[in-house]
C-alpha atoms as a PDB file:
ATOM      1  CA  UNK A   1     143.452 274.625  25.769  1.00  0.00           C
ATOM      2  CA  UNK A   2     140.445 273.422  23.929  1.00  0.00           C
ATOM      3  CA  UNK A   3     139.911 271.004  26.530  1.00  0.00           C
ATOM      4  CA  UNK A   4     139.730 273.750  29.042  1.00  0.00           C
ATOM      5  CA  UNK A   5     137.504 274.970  26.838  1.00  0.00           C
ATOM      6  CA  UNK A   6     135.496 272.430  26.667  1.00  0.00           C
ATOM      7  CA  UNK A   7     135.192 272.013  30.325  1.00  0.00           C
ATOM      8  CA  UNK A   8     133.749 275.910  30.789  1.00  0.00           C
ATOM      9  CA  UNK A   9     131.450 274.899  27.620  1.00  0.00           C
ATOM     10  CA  UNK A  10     129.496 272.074  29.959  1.00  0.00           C
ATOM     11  CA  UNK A  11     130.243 274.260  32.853  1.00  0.00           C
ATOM     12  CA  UNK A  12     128.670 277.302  31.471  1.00  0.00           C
ATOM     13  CA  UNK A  13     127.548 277.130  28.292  1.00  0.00           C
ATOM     14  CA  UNK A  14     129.104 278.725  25.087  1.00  0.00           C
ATOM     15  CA  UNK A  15     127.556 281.728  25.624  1.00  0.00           C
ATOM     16  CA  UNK A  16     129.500 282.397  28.673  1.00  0.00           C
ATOM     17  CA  UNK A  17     131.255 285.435  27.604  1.00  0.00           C
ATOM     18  CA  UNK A  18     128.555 287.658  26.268  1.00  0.00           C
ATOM     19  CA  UNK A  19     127.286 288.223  22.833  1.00  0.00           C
ATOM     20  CA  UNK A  20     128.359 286.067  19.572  1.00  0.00           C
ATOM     21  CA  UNK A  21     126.836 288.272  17.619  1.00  0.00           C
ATOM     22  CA  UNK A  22     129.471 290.611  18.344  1.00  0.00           C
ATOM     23  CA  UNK A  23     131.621 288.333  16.242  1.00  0.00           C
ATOM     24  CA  UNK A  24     131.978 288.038  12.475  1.00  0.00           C
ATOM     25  CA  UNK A  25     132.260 284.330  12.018  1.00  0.00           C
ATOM     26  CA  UNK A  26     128.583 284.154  13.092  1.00  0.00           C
ATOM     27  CA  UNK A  27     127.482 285.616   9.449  1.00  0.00           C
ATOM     28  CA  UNK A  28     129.469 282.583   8.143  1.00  0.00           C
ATOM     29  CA  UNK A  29     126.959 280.255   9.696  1.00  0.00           C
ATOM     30  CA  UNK A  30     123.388 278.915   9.541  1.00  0.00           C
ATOM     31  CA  UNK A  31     120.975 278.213  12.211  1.00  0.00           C
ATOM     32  CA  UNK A  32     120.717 274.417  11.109  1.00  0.00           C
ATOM     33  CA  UNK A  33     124.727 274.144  11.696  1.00  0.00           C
ATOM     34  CA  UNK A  34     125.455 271.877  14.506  1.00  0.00           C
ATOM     35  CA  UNK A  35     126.453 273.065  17.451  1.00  0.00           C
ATOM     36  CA  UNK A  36     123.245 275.883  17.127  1.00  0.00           C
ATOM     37  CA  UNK A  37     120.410 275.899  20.117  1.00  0.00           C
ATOM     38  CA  UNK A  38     117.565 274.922  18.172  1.00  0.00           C
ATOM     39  CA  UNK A  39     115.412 275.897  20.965  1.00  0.00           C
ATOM     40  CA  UNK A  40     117.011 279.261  21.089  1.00  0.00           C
ATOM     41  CA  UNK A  41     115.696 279.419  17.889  1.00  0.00           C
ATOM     42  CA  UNK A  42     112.252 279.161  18.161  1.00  0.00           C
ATOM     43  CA  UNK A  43     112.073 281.428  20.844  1.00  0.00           C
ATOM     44  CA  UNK A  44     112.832 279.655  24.090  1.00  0.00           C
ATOM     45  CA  UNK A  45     115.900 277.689  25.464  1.00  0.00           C
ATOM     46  CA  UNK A  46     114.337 275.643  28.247  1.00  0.00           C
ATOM     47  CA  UNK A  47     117.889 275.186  30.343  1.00  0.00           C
ATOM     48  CA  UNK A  48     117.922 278.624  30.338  1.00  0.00           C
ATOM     49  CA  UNK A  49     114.235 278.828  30.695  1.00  0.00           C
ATOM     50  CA  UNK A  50     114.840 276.533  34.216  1.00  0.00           C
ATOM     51  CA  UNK A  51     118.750 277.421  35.029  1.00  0.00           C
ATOM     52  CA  UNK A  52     118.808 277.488  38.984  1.00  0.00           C
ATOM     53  CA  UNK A  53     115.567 275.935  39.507  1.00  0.00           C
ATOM     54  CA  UNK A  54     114.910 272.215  41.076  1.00  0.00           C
ATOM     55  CA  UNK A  55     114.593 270.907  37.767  1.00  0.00           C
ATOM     56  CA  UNK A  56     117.745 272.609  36.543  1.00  0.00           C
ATOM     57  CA  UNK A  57     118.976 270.569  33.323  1.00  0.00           C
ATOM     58  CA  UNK A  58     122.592 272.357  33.545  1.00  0.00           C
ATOM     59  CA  UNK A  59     123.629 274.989  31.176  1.00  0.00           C
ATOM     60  CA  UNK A  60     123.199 275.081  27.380  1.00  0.00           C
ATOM     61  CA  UNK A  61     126.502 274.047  25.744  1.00  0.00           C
ATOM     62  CA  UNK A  62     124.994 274.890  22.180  1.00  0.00           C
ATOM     63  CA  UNK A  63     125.212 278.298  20.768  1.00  0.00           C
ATOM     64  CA  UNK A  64     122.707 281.319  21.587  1.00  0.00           C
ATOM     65  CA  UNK A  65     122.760 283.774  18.524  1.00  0.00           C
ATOM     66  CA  UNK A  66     120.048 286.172  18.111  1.00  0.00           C
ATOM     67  CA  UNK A  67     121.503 286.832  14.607  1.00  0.00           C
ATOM     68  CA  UNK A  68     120.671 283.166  13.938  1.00  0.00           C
ATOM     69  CA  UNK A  69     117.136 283.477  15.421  1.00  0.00           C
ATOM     70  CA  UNK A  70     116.017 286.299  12.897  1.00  0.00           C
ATOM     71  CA  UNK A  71     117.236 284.525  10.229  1.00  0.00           C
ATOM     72  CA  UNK A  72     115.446 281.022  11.345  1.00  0.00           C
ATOM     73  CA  UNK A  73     112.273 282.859  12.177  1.00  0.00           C
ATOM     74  CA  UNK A  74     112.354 284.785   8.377  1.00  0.00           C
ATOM     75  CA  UNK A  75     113.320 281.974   6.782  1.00  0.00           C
ATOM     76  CA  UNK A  76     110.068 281.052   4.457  1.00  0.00           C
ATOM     77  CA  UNK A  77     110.523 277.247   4.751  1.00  0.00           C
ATOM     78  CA  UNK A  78     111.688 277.221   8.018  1.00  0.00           C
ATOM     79  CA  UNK A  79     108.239 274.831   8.819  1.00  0.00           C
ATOM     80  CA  UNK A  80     110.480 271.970   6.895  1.00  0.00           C
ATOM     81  CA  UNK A  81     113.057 271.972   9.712  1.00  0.00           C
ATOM     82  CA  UNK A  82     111.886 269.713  13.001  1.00  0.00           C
ATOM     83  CA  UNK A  83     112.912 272.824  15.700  1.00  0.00           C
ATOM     84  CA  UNK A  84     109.073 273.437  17.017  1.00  0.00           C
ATOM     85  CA  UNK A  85     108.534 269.653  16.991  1.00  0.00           C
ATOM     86  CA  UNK A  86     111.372 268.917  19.218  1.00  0.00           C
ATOM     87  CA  UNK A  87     110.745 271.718  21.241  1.00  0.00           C
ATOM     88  CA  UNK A  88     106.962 270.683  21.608  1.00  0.00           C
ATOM     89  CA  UNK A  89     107.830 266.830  22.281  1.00  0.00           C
ATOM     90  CA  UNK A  90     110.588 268.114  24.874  1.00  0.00           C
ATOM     91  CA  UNK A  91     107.872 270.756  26.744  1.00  0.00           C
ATOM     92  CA  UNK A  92     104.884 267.818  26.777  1.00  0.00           C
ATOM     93  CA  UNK A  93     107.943 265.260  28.864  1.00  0.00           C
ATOM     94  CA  UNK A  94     108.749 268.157  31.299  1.00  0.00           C
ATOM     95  CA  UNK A  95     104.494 269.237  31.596  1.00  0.00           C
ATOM     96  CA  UNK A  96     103.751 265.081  31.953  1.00  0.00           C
ATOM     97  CA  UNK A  97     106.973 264.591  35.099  1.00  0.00           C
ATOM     98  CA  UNK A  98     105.579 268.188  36.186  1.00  0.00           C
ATOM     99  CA  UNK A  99     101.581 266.817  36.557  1.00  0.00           C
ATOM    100  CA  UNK A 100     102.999 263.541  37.892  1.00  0.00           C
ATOM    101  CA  UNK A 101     104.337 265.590  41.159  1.00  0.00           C
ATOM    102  CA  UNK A 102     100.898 267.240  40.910  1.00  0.00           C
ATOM    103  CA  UNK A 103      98.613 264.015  41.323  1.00  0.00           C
ATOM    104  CA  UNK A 104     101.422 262.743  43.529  1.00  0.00           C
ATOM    105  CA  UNK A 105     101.145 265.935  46.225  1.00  0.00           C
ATOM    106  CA  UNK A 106      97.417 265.420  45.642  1.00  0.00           C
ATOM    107  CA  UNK A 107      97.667 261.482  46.772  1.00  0.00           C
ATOM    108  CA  UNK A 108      99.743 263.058  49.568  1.00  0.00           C
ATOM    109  CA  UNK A 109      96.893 265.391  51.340  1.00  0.00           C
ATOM    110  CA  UNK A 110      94.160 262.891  50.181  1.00  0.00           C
ATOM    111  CA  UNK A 111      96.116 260.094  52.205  1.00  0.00           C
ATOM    112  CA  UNK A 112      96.291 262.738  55.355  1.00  0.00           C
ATOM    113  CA  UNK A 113      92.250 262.792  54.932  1.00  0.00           C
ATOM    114  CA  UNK A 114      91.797 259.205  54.782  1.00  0.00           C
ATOM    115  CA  UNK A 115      93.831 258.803  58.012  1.00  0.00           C
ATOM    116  CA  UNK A 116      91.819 261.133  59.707  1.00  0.00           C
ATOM    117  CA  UNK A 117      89.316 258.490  61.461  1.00  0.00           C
ATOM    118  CA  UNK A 118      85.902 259.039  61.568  1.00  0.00           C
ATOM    119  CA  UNK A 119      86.102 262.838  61.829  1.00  0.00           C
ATOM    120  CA  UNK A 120      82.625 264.369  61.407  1.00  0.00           C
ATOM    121  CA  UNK A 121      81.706 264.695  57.936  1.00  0.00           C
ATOM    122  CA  UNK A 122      81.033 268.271  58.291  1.00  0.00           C
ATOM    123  CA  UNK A 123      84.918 268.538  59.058  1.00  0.00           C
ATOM    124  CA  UNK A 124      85.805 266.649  56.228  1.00  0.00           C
ATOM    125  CA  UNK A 125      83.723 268.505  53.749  1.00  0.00           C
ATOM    126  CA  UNK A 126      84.927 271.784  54.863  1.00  0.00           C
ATOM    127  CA  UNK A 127      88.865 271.248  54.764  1.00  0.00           C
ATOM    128  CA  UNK A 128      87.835 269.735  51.033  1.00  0.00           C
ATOM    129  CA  UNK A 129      86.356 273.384  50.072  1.00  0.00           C
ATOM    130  CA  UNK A 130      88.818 275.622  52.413  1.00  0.00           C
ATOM    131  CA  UNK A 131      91.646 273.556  49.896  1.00  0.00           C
ATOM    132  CA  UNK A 132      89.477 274.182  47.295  1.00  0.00           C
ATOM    133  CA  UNK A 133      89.415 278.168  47.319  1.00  0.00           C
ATOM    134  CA  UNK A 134      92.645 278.685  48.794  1.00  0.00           C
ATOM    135  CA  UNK A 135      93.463 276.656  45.382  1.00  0.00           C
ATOM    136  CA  UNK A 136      91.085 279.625  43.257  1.00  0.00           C
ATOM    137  CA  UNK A 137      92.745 282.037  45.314  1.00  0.00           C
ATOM    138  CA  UNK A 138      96.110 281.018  44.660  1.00  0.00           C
ATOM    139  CA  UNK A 139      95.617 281.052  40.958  1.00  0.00           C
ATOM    140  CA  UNK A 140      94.200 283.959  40.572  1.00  0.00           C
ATOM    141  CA  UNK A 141      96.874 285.412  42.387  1.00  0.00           C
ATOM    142  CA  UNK A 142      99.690 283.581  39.818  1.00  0.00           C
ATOM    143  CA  UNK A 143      97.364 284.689  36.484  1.00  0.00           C
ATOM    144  CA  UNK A 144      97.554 288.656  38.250  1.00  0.00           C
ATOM    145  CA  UNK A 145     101.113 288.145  39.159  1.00  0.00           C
ATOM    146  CA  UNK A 146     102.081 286.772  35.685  1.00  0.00           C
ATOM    147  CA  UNK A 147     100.200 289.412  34.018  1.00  0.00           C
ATOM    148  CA  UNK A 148     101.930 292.113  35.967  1.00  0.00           C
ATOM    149  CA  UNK A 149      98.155 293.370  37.641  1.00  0.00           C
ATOM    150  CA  UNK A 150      98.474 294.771  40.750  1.00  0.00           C
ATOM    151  CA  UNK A 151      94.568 296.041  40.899  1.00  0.00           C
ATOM    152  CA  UNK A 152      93.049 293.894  43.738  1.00  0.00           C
ATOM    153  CA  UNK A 153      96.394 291.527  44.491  1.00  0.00           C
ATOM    154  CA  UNK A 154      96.925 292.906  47.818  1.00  0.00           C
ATOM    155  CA  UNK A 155      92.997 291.606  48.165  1.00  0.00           C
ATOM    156  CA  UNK A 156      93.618 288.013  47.031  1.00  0.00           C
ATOM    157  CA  UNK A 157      96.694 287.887  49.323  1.00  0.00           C
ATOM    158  CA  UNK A 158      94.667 288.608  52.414  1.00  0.00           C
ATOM    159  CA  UNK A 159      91.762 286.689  51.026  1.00  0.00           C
ATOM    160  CA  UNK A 160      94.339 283.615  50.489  1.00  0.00           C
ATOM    161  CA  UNK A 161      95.471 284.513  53.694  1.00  0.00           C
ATOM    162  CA  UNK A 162      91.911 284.532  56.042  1.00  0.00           C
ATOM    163  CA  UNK A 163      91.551 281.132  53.963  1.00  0.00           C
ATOM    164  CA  UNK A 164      94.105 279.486  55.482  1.00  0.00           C
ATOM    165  CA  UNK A 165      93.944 280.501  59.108  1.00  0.00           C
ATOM    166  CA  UNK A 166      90.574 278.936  58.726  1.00  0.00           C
ATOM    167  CA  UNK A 167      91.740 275.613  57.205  1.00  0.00           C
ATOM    168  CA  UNK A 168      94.567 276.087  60.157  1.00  0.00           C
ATOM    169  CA  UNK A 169      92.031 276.234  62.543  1.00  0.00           C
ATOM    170  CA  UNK A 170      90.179 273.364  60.873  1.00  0.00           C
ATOM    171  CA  UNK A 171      93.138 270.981  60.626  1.00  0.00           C
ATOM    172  CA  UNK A 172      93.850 271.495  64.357  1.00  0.00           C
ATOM    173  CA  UNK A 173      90.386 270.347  65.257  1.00  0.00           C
ATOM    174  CA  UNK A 174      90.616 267.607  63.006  1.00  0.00           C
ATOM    175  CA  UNK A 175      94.111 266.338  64.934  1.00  0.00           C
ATOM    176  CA  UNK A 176      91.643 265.256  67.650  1.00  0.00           C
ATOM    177  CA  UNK A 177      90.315 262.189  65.626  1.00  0.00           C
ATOM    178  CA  UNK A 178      93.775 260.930  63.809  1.00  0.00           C
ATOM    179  CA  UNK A 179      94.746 257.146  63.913  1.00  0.00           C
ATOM    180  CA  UNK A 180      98.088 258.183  62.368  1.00  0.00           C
ATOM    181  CA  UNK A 181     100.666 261.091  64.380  1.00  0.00           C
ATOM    182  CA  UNK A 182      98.924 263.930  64.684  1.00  0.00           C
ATOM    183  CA  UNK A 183     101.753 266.062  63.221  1.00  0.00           C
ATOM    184  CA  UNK A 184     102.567 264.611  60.262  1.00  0.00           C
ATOM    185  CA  UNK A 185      98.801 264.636  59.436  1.00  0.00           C
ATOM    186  CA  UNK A 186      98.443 268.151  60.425  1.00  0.00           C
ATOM    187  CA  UNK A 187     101.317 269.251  58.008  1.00  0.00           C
ATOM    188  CA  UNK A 188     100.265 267.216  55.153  1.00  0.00           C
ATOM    189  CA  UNK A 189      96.827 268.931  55.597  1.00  0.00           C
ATOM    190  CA  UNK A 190      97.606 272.359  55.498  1.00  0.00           C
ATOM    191  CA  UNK A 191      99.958 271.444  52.174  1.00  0.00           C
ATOM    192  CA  UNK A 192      98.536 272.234  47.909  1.00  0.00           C
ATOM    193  CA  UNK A 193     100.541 271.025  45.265  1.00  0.00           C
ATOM    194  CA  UNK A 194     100.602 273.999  42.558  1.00  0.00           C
ATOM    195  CA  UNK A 195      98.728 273.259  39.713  1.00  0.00           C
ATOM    196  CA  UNK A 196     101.078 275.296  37.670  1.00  0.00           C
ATOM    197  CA  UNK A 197     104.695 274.037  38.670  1.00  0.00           C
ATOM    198  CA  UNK A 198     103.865 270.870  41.283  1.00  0.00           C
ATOM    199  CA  UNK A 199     105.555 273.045  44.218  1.00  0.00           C
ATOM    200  CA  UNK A 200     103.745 272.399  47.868  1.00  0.00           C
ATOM    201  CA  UNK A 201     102.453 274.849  49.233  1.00  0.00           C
ATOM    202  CA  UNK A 202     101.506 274.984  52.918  1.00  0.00           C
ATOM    203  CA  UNK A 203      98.777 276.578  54.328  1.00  0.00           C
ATOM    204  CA  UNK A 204     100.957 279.079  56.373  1.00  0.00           C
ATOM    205  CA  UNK A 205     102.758 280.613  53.849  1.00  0.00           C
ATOM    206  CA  UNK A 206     102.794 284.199  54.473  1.00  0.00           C
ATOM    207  CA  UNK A 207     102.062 286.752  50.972  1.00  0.00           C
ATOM    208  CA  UNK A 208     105.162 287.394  50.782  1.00  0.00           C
ATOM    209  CA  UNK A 209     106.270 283.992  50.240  1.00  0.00           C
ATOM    210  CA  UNK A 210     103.187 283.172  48.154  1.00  0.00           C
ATOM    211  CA  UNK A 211     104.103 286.477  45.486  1.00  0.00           C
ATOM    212  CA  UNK A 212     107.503 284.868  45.502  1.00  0.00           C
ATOM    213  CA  UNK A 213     106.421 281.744  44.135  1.00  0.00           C
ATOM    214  CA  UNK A 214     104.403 282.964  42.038  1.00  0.00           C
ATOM    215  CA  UNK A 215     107.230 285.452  40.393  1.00  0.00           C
ATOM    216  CA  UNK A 216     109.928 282.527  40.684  1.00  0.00           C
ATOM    217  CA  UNK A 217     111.956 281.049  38.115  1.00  0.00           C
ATOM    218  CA  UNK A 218     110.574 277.704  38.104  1.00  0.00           C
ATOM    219  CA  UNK A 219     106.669 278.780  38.049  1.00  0.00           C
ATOM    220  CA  UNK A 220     107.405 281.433  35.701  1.00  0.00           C
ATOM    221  CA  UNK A 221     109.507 278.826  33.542  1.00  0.00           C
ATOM    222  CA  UNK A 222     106.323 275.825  33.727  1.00  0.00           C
ATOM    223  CA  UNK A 223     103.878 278.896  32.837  1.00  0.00           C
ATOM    224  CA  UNK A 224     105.154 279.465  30.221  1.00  0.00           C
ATOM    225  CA  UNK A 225     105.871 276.262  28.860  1.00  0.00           C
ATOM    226  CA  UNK A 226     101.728 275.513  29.467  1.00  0.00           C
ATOM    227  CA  UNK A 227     101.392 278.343  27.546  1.00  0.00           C
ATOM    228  CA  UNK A 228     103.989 277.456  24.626  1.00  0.00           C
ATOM    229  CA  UNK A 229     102.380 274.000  24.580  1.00  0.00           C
ATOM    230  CA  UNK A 230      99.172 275.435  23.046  1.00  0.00           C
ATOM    231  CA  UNK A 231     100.727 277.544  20.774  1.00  0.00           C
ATOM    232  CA  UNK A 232     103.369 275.663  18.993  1.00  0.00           C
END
């Protein structure tokens, strides 16, 4: 039995069948007992945070108690225990792997530009700004999103939008002049890493797919982090 247990533990975490506070052993324990989610304790699990995401780390197999979170959070020296620290260190690896995608999807469009051969430098210059405010677009589309600010969305959607049938356009001319397949190039153009959570993003995404990026687990989940990693 307790290796069945243990099995649904890895599987699913410990807090797989609701509430522990419900029970009455959890007044028996401290938050710095082993076996406690730290994390959960300063506010913010970060396998739950990214649970069903691409960079899913599996469930939590420590214990999620509320109970245990009041008390760590009113505890008067609870600066003497390392639980913000660890957190912090553990948010900066995930934020450094994240920005690594970032520069790498960057390295990825910049290489479809370079093997664009001699294209007119006019051409060149404008697919640079069209990425450039579909990019401002995009974010201020997330920040509205994130901030739950409808006022104007629907107007950065179509403004996103007109943006990249014109870098569409654009990319297609620019096919004309490539040394390297035409379509590869042409798809690698019309991508933009997120700056928030590294995801590509192509140029034809419709608003409906952009809003559900920008709502999804995993950019919700790096925003926040960002966010946490100024605070803590």
């Amino acid at each position: 039995m307790q290796a069945f247990r243990a099995q649904l533990d890895a599987l699913f975490g410990v807090n797989r069948d609701g509430d522990f506070d419900a029970y009455p052993a959890i007044s028996r324990r401290h938050f710095s007992d082993p076996g406690i989610c730290k994390q959960y304790l300063t506010g913010y699990c970060l396998r739950d945070l990214f649970r069903n995401t691409h960079v899913d780390m599996g469930a939590c197999n420590r214990l999620h108690s509320d109970a245990l979170r009041v008390a760590y959070q009113q505890d008067p020296d609870r600066d003497r225990y390392p639980y913000r620290h660890d957190l912090l260190a553990e948010i900066n690896r995930l934020i450094r792997e994240c920005d690594s995608r970032i520069e790498a999807g960057k390295r990825r469009v910049d290489s479809a530009l370079r093997a664009v051969s001699d294209p007119p430098p006019e051409m060149s210059a404008k697919i640079a700004a069209l990425q450039t405010s579909i990019a401002e677009a995009e974010a201020q589309v997330a920040a509205k999103t994130a901030a739950g600010d409808i006022e104007d969305l629907d107007e950065l959607l179509i403004a996103a939008s007109t943006l990249k049938q014109e870098l569409d356009t654009v990319v297609t001319e620019a096919q004309a002049f490539a040394s390297a397949p035409a379509l590869d190039i042409a798809v690698d153009l019309r991508l933009q890493a997120c700056d928030v959570c590294s995801a590509m993003l192509s140029a034809t995404d419709n608003d409906r797919r952009l809003t559900d990026h920008f709502g999804g687990k995993q950019h919700q989940g790096y925003q926040t982090i960002r966010q946490l990693q100024k605070t803590l």
